[in-house]
PDB file of N, CA and C in Angstrom:
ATOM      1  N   UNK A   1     -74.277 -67.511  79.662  1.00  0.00           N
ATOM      2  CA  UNK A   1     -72.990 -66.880  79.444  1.00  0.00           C
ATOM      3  C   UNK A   1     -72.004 -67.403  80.490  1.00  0.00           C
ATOM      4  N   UNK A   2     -71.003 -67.672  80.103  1.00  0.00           N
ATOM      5  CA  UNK A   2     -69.449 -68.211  81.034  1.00  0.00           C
ATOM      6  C   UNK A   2     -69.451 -67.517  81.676  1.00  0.00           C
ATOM      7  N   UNK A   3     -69.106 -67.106  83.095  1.00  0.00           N
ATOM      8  CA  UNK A   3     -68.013 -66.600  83.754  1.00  0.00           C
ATOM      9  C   UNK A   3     -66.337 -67.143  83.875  1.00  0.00           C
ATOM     10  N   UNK A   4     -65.957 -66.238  83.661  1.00  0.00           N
ATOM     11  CA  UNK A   4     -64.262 -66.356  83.904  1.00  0.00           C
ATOM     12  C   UNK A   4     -63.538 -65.555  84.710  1.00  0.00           C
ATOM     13  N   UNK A   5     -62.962 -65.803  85.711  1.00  0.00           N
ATOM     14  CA  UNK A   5     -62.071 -64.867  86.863  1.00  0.00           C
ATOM     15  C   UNK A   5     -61.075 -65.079  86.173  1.00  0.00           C
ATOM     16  N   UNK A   6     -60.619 -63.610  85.627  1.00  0.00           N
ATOM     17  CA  UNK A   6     -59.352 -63.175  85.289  1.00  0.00           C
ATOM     18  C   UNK A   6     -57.958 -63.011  86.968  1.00  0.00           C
ATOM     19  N   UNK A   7     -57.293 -63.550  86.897  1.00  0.00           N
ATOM     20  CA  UNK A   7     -56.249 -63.337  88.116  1.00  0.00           C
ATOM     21  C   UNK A   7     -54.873 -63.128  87.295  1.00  0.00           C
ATOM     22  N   UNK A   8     -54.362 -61.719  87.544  1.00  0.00           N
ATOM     23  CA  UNK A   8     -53.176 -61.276  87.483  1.00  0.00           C
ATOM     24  C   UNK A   8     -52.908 -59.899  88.043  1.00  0.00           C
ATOM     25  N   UNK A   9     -51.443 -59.803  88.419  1.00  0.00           N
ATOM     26  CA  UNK A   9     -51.592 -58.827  89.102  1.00  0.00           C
ATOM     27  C   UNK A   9     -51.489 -57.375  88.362  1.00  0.00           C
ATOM     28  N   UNK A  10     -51.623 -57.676  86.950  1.00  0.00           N
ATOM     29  CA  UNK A  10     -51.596 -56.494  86.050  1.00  0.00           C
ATOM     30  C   UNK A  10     -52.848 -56.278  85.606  1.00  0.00           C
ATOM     31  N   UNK A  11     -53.487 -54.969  85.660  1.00  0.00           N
ATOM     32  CA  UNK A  11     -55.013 -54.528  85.372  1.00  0.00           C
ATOM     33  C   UNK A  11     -54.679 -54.674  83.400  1.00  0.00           C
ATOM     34  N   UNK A  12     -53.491 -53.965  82.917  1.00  0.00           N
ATOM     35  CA  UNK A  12     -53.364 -54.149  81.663  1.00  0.00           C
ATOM     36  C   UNK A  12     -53.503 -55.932  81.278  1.00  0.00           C
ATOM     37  N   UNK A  13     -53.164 -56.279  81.740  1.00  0.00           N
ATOM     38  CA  UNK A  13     -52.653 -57.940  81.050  1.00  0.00           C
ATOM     39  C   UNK A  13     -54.085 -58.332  81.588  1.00  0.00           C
ATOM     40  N   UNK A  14     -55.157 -57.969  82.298  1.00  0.00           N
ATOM     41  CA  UNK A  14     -56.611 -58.813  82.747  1.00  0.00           C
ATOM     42  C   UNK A  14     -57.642 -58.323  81.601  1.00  0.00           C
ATOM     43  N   UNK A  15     -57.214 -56.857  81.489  1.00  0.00           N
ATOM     44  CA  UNK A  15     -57.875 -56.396  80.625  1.00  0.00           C
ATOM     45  C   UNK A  15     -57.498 -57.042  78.648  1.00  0.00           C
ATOM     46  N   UNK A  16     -56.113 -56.528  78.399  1.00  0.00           N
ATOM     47  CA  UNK A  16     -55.936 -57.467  77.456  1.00  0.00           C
ATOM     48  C   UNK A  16     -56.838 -58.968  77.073  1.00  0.00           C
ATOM     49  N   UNK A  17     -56.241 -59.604  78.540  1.00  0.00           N
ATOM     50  CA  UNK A  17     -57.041 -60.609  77.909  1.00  0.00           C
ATOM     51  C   UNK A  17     -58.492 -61.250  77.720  1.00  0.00           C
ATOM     52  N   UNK A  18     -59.554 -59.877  78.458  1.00  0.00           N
ATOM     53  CA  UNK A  18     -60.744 -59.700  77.943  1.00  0.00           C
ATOM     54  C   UNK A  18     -60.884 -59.706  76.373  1.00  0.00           C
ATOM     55  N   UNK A  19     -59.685 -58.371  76.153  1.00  0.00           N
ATOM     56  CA  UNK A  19     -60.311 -58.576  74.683  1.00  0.00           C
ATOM     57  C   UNK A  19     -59.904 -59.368  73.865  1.00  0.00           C
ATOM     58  N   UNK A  20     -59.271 -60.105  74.393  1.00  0.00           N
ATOM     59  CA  UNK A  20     -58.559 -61.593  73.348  1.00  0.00           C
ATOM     60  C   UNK A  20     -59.777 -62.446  73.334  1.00  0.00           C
ATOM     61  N   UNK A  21     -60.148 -62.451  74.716  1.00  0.00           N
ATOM     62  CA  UNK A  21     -61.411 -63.739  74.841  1.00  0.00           C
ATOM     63  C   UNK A  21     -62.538 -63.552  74.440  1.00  0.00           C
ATOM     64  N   UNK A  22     -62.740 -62.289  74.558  1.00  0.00           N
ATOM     65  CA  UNK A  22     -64.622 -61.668  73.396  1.00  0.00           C
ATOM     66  C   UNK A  22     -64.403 -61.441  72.268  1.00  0.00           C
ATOM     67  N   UNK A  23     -63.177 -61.840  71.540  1.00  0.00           N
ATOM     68  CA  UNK A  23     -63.532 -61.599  70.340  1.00  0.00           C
ATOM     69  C   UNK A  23     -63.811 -63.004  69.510  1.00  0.00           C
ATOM     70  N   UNK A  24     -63.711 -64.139  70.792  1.00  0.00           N
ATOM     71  CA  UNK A  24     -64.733 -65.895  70.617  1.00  0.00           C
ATOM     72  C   UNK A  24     -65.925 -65.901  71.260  1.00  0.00           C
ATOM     73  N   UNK A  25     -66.470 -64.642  71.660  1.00  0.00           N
ATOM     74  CA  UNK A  25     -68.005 -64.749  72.107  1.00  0.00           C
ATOM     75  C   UNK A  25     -67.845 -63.860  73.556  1.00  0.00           C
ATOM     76  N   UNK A  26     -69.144 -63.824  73.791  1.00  0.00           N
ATOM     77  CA  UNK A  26     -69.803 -63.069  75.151  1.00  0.00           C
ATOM     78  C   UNK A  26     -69.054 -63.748  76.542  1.00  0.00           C
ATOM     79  N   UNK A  27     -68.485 -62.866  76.855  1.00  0.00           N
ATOM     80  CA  UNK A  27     -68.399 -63.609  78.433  1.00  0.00           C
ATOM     81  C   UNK A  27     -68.464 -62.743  79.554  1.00  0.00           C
ATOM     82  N   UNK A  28     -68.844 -63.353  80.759  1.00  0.00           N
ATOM     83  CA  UNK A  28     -69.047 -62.535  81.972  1.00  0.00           C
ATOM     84  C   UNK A  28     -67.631 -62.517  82.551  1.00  0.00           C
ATOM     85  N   UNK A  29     -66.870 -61.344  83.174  1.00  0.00           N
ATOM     86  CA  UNK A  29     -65.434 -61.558  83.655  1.00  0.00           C
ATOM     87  C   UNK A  29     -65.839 -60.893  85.274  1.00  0.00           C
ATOM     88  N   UNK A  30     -64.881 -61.893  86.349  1.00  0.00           N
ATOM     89  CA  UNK A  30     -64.547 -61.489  87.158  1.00  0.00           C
ATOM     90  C   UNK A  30     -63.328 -61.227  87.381  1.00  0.00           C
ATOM     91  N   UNK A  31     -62.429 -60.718  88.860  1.00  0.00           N
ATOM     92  CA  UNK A  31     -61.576 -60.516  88.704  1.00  0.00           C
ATOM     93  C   UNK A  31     -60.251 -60.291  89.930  1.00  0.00           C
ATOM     94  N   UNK A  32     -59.520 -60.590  89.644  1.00  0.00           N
ATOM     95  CA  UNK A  32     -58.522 -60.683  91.457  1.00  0.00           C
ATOM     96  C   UNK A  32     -56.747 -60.173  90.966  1.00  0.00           C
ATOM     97  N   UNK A  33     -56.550 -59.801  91.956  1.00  0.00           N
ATOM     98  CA  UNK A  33     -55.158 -58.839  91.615  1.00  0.00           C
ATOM     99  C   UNK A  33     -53.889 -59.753  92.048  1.00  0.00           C
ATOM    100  N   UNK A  34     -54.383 -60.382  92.897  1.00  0.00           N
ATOM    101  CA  UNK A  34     -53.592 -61.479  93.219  1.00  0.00           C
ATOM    102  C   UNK A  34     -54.034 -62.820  93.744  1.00  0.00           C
ATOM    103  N   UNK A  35     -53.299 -63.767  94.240  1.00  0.00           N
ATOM    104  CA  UNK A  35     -53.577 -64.934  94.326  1.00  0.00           C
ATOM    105  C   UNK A  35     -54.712 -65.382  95.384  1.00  0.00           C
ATOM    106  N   UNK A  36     -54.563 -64.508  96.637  1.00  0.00           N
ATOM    107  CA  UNK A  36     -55.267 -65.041  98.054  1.00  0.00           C
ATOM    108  C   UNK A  36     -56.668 -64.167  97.397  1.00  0.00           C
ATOM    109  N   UNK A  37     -56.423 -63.149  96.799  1.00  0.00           N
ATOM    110  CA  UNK A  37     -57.968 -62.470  96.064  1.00  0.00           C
ATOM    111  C   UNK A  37     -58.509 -63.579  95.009  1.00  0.00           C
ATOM    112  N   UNK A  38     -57.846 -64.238  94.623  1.00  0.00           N
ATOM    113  CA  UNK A  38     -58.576 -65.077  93.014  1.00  0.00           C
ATOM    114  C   UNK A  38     -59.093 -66.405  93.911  1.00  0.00           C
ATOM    115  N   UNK A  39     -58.761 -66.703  94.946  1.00  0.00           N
ATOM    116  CA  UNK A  39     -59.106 -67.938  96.012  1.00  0.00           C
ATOM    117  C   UNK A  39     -60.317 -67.109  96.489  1.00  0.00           C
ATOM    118  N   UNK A  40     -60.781 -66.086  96.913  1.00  0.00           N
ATOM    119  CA  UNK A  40     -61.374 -65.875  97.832  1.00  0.00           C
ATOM    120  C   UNK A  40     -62.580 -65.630  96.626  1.00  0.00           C
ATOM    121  N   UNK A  41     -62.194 -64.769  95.662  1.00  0.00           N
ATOM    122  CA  UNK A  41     -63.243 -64.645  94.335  1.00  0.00           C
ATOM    123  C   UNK A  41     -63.988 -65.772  93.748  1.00  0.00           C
ATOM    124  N   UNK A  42     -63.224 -67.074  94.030  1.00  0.00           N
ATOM    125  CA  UNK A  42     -63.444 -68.456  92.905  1.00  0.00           C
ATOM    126  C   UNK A  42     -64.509 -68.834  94.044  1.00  0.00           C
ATOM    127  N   UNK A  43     -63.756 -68.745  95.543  1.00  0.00           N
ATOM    128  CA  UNK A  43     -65.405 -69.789  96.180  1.00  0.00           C
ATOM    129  C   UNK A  43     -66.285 -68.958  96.773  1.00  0.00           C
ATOM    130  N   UNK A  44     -66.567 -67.213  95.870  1.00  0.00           N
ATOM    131  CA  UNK A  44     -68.067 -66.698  96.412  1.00  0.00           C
ATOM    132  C   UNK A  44     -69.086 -66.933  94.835  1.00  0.00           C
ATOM    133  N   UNK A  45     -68.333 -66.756  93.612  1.00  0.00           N
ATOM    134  CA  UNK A  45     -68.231 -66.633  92.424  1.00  0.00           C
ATOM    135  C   UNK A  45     -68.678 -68.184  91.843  1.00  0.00           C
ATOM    136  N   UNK A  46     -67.322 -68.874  91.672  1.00  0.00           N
ATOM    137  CA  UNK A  46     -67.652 -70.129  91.518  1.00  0.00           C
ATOM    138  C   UNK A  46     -67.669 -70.369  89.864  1.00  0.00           C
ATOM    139  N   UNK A  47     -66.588 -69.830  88.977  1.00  0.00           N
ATOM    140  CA  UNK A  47     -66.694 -69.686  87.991  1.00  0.00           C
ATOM    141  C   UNK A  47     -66.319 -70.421  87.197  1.00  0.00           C
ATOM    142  N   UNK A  48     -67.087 -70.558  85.516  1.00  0.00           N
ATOM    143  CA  UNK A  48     -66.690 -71.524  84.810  1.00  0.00           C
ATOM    144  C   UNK A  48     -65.311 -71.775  84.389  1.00  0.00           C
ATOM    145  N   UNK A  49     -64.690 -70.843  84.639  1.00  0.00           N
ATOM    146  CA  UNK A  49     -63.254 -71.026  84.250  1.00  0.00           C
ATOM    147  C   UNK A  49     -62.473 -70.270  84.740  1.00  0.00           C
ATOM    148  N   UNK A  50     -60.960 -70.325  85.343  1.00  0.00           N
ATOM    149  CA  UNK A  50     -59.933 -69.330  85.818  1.00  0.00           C
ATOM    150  C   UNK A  50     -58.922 -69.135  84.640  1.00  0.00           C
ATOM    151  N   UNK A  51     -58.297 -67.864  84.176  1.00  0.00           N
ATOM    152  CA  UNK A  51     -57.194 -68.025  83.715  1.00  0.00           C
ATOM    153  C   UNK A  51     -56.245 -66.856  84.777  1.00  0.00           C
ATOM    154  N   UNK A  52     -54.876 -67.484  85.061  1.00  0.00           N
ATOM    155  CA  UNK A  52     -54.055 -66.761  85.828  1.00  0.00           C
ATOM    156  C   UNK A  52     -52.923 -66.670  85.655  1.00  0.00           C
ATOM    157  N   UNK A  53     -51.997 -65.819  85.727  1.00  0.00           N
ATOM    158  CA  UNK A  53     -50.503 -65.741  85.931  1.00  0.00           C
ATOM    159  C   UNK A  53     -49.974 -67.348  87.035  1.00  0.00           C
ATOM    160  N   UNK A  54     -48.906 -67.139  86.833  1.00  0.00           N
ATOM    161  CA  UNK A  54     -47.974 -67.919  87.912  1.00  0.00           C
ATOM    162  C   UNK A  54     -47.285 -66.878  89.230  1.00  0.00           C
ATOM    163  N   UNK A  55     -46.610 -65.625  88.319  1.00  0.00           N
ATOM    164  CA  UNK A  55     -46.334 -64.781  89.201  1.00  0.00           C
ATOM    165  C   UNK A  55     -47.401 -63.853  89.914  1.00  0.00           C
ATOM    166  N   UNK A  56     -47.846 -63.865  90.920  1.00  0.00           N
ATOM    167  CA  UNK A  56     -48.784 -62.820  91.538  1.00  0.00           C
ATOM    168  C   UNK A  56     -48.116 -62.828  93.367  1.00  0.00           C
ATOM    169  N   UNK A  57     -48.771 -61.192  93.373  1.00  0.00           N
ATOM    170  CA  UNK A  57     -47.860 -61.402  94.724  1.00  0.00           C
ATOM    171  C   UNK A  57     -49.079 -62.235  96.209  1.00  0.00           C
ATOM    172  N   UNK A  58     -48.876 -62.302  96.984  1.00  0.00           N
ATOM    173  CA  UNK A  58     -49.494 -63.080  98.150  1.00  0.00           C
ATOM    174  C   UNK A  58     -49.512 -64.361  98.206  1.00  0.00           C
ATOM    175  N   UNK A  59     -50.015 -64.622  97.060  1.00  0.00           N
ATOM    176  CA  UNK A  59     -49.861 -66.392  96.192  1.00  0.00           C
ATOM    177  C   UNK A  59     -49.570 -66.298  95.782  1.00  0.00           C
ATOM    178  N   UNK A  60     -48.599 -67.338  94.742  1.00  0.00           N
ATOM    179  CA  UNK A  60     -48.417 -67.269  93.307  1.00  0.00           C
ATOM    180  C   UNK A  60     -49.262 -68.384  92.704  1.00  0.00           C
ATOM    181  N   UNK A  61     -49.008 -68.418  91.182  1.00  0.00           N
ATOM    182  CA  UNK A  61     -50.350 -68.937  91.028  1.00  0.00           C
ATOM    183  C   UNK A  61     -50.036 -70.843  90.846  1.00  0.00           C
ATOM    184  N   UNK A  62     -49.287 -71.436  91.748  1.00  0.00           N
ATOM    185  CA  UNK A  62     -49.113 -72.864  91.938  1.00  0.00           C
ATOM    186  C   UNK A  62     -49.852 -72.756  93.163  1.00  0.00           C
ATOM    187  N   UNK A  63     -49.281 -72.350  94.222  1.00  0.00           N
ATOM    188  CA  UNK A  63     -50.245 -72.072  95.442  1.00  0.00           C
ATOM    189  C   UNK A  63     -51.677 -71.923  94.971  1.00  0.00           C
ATOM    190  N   UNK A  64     -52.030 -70.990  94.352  1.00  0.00           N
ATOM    191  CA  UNK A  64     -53.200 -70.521  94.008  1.00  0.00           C
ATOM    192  C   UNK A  64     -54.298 -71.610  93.444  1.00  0.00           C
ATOM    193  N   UNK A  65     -53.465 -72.422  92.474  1.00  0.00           N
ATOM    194  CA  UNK A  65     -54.436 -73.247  91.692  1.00  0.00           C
ATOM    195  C   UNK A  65     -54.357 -74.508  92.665  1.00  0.00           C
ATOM    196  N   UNK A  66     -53.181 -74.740  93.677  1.00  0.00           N
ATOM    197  CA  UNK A  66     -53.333 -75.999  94.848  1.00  0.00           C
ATOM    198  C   UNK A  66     -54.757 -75.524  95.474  1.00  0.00           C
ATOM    199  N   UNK A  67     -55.240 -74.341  95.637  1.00  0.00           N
ATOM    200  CA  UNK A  67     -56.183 -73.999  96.735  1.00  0.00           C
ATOM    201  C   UNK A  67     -57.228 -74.290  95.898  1.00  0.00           C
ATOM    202  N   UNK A  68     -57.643 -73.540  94.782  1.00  0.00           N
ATOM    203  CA  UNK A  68     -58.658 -73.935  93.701  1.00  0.00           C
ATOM    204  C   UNK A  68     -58.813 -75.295  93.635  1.00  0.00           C
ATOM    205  N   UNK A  69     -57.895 -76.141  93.409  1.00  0.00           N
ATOM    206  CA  UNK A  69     -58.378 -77.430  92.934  1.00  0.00           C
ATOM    207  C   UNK A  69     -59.090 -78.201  94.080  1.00  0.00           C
ATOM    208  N   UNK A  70     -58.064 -77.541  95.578  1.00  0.00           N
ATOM    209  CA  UNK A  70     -58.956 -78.313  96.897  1.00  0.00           C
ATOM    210  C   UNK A  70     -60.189 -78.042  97.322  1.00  0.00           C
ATOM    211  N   UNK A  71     -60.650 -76.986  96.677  1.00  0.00           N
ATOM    212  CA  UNK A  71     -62.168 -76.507  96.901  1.00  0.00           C
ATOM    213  C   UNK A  71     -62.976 -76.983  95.816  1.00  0.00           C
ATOM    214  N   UNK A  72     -62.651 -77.110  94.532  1.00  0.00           N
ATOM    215  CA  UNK A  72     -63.273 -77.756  93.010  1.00  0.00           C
ATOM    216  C   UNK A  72     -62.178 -78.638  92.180  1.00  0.00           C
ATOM    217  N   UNK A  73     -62.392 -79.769  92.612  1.00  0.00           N
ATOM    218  CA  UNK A  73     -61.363 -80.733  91.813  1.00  0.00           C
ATOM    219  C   UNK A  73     -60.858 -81.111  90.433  1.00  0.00           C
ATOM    220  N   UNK A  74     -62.959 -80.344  90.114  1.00  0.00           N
ATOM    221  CA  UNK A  74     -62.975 -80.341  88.706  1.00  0.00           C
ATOM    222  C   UNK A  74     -62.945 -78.569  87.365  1.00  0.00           C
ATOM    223  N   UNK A  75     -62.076 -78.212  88.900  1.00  0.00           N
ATOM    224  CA  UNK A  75     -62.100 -76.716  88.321  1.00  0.00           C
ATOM    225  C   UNK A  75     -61.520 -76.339  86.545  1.00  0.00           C
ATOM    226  N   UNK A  76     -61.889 -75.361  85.852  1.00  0.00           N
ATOM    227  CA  UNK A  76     -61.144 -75.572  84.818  1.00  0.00           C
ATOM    228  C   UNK A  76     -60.557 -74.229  84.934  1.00  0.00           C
ATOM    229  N   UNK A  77     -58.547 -74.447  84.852  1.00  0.00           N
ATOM    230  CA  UNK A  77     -58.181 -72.866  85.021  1.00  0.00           C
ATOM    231  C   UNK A  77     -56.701 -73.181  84.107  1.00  0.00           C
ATOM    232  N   UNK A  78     -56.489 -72.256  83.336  1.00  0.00           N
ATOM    233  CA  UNK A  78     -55.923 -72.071  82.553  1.00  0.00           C
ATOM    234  C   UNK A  78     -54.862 -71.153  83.097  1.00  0.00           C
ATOM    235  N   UNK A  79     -53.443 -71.854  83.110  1.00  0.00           N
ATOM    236  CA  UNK A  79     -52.290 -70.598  83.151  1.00  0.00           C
ATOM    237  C   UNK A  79     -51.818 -69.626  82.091  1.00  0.00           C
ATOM    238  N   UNK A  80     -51.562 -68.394  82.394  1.00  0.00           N
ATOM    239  CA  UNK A  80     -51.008 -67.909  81.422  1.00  0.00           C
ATOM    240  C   UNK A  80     -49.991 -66.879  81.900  1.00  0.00           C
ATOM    241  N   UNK A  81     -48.717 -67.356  81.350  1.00  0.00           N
ATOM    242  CA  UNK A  81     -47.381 -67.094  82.208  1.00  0.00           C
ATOM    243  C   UNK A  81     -45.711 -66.719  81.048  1.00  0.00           C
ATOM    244  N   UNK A  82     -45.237 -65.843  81.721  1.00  0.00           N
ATOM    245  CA  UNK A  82     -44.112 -65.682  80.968  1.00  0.00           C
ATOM    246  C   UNK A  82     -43.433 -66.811  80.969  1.00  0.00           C
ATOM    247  N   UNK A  83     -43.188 -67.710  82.472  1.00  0.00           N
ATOM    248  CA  UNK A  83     -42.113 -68.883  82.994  1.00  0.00           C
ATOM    249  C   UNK A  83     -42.379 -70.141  82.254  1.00  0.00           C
ATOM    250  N   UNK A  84     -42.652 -69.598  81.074  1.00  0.00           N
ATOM    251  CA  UNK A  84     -42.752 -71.335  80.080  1.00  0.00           C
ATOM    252  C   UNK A  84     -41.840 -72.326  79.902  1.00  0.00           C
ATOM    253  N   UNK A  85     -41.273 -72.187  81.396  1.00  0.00           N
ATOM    254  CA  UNK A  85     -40.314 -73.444  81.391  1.00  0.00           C
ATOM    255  C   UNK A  85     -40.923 -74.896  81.324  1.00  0.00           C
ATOM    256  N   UNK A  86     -40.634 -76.226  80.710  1.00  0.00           N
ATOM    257  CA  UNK A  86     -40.801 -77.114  80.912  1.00  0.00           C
ATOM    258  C   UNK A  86     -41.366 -77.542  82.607  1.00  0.00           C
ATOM    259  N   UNK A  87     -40.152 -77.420  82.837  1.00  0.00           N
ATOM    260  CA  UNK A  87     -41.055 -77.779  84.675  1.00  0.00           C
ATOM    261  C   UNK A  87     -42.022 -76.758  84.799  1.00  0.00           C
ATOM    262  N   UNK A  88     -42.146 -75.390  85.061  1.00  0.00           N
ATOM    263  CA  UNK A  88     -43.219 -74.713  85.310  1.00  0.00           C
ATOM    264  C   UNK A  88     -44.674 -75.618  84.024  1.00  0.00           C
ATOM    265  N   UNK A  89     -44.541 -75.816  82.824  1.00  0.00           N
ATOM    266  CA  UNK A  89     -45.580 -76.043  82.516  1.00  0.00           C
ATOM    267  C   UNK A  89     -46.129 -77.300  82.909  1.00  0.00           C
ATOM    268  N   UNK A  90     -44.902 -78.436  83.481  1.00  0.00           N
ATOM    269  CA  UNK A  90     -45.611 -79.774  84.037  1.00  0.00           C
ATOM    270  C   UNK A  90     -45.838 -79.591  85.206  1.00  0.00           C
ATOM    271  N   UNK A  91     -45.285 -78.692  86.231  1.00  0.00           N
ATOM    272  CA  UNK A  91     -45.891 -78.453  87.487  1.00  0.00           C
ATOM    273  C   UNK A  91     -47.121 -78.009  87.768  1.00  0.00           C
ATOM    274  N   UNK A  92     -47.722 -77.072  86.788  1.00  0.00           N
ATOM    275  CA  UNK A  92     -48.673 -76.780  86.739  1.00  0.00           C
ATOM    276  C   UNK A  92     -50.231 -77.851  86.154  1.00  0.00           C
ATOM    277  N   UNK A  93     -50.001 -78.417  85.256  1.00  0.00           N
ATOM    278  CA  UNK A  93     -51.049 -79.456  84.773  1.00  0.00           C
ATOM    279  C   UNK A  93     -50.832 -80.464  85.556  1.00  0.00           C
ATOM    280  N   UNK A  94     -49.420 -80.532  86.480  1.00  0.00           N
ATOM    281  CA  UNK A  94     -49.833 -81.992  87.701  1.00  0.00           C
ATOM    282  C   UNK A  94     -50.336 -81.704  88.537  1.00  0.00           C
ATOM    283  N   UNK A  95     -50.557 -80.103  88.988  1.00  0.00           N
ATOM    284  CA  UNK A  95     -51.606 -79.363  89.889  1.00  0.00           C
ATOM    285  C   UNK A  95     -53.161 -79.278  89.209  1.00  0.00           C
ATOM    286  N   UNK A  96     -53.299 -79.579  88.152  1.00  0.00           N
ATOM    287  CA  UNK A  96     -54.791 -79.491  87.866  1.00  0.00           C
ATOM    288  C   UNK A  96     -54.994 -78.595  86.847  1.00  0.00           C
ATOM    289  N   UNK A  97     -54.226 -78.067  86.145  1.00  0.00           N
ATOM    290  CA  UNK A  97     -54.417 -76.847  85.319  1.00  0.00           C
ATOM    291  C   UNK A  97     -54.958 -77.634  84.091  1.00  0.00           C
ATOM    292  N   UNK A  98     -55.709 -77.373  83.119  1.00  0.00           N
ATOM    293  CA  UNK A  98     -56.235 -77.548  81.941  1.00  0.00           C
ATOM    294  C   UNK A  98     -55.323 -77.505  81.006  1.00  0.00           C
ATOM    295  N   UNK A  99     -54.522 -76.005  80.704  1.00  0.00           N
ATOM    296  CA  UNK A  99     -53.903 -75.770  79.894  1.00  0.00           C
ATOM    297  C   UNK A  99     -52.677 -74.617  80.454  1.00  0.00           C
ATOM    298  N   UNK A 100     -51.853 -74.088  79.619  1.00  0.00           N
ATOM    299  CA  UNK A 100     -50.510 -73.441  79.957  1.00  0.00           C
ATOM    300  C   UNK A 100     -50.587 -72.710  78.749  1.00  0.00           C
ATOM    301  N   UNK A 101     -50.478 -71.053  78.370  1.00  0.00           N
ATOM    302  CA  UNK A 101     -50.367 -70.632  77.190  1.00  0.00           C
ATOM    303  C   UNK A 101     -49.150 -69.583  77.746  1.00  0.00           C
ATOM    304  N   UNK A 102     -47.958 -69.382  77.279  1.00  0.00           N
ATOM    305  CA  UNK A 102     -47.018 -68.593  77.631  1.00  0.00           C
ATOM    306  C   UNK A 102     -47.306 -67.140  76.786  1.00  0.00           C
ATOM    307  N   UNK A 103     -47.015 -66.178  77.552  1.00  0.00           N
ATOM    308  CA  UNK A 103     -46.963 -64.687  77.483  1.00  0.00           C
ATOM    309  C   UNK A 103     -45.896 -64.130  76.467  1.00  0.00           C
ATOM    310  N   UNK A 104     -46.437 -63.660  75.580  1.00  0.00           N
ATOM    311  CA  UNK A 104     -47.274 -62.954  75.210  1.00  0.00           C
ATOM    312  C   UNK A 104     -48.174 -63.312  73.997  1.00  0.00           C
ATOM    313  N   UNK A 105     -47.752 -64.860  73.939  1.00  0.00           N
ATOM    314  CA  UNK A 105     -48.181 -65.447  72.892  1.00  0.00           C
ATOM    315  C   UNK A 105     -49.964 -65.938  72.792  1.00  0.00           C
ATOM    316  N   UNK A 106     -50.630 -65.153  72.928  1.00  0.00           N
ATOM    317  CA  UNK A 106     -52.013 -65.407  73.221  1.00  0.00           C
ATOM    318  C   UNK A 106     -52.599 -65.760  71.911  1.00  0.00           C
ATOM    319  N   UNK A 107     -52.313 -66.139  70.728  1.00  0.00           N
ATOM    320  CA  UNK A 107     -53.016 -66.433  68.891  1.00  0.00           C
ATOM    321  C   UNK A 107     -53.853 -67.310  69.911  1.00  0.00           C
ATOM    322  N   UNK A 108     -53.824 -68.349  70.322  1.00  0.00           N
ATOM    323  CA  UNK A 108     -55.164 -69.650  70.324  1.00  0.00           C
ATOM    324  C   UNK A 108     -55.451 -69.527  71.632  1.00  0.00           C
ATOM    325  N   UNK A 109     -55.023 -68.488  72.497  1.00  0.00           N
ATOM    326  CA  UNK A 109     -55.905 -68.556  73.838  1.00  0.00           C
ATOM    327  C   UNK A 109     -57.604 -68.546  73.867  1.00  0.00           C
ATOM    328  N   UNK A 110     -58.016 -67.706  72.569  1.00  0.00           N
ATOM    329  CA  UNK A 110     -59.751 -67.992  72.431  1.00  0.00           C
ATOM    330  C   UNK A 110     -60.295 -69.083  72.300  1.00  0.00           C
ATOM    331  N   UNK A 111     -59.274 -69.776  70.816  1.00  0.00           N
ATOM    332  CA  UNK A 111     -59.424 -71.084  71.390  1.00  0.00           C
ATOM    333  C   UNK A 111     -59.437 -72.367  72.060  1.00  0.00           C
ATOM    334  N   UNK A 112     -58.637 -72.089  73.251  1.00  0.00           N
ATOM    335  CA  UNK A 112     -58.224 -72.903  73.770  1.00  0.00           C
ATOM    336  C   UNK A 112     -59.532 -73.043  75.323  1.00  0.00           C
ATOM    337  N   UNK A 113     -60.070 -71.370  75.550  1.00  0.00           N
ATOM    338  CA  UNK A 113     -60.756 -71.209  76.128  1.00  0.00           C
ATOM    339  C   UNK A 113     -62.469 -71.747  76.003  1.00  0.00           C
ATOM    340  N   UNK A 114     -62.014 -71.358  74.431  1.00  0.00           N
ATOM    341  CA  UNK A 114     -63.648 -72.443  73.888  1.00  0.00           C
ATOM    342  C   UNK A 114     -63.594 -73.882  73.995  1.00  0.00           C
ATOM    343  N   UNK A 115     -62.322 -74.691  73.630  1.00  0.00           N
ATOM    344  CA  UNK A 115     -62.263 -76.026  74.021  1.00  0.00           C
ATOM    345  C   UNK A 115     -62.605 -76.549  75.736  1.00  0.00           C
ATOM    346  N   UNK A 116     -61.985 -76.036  76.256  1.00  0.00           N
ATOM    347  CA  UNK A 116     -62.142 -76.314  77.614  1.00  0.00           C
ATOM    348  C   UNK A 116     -63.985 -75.918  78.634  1.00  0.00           C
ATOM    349  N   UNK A 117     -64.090 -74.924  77.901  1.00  0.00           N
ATOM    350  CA  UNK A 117     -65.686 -74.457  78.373  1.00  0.00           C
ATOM    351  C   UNK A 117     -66.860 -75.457  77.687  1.00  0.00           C
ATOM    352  N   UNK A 118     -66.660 -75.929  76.592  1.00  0.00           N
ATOM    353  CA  UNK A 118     -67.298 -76.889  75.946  1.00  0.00           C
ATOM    354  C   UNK A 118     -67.132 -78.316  76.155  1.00  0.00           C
TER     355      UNK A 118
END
């Protein structure tokens, strides 16, 4: 079974997107409220996949995924963010991100989560 560290700083929006993601299969979820928590979660954890906000408070999640990628280069973490600006979504995949799915639009986040885990 996957693990996935959910990071946002909303318990609704981590939870939400549990149930977006089990309804493409079983997964183990961890979990961080904000950014310096989803860093500290990813290297005791070590999980198959991150999905995170951009906005979180302590880090946000560019900081966040700079730190992830310097500890696992080959990390796979998925943003998922209201700021679907053009630059926010190329800033983010030139930091290492897999993918970018903007808020609240989650239809293919299951699948996008199965592509990348496979």
């Amino acid at each position: 079974m996957s693990v996935i560290l959910l990071a946002d700083d909303s318990a609704f929006m981590r939870n939400w997107l549990k149930q977006i993601i089990q309804q493409h299969g079983p997964h183990e979820f961890v979990e961080a409220k904000d950014g310096q928590e989803a860093v500290t979660v990813f290297q005791a954890v070590h999980p198959d996949m991150v999905i995170m906000d951009m906005v979180m408070p302590v880090k946000n999640g560019l900081e966040t995924l700079s730190e992830i990628m310097s500890v696992d280069s080959t990390a796979k973490v998925i943003i998922c963010s209201s700021l679907g600006t053009e630059s926010n979504v190329m800033d983010a995949i030139q930091a290492g991100a897999k993918d970018f799915v903007v808020k609240p639009y989650f239809k293919n986040l299951g699948d996008i989560v199965a592509k990348h885990l496979n």
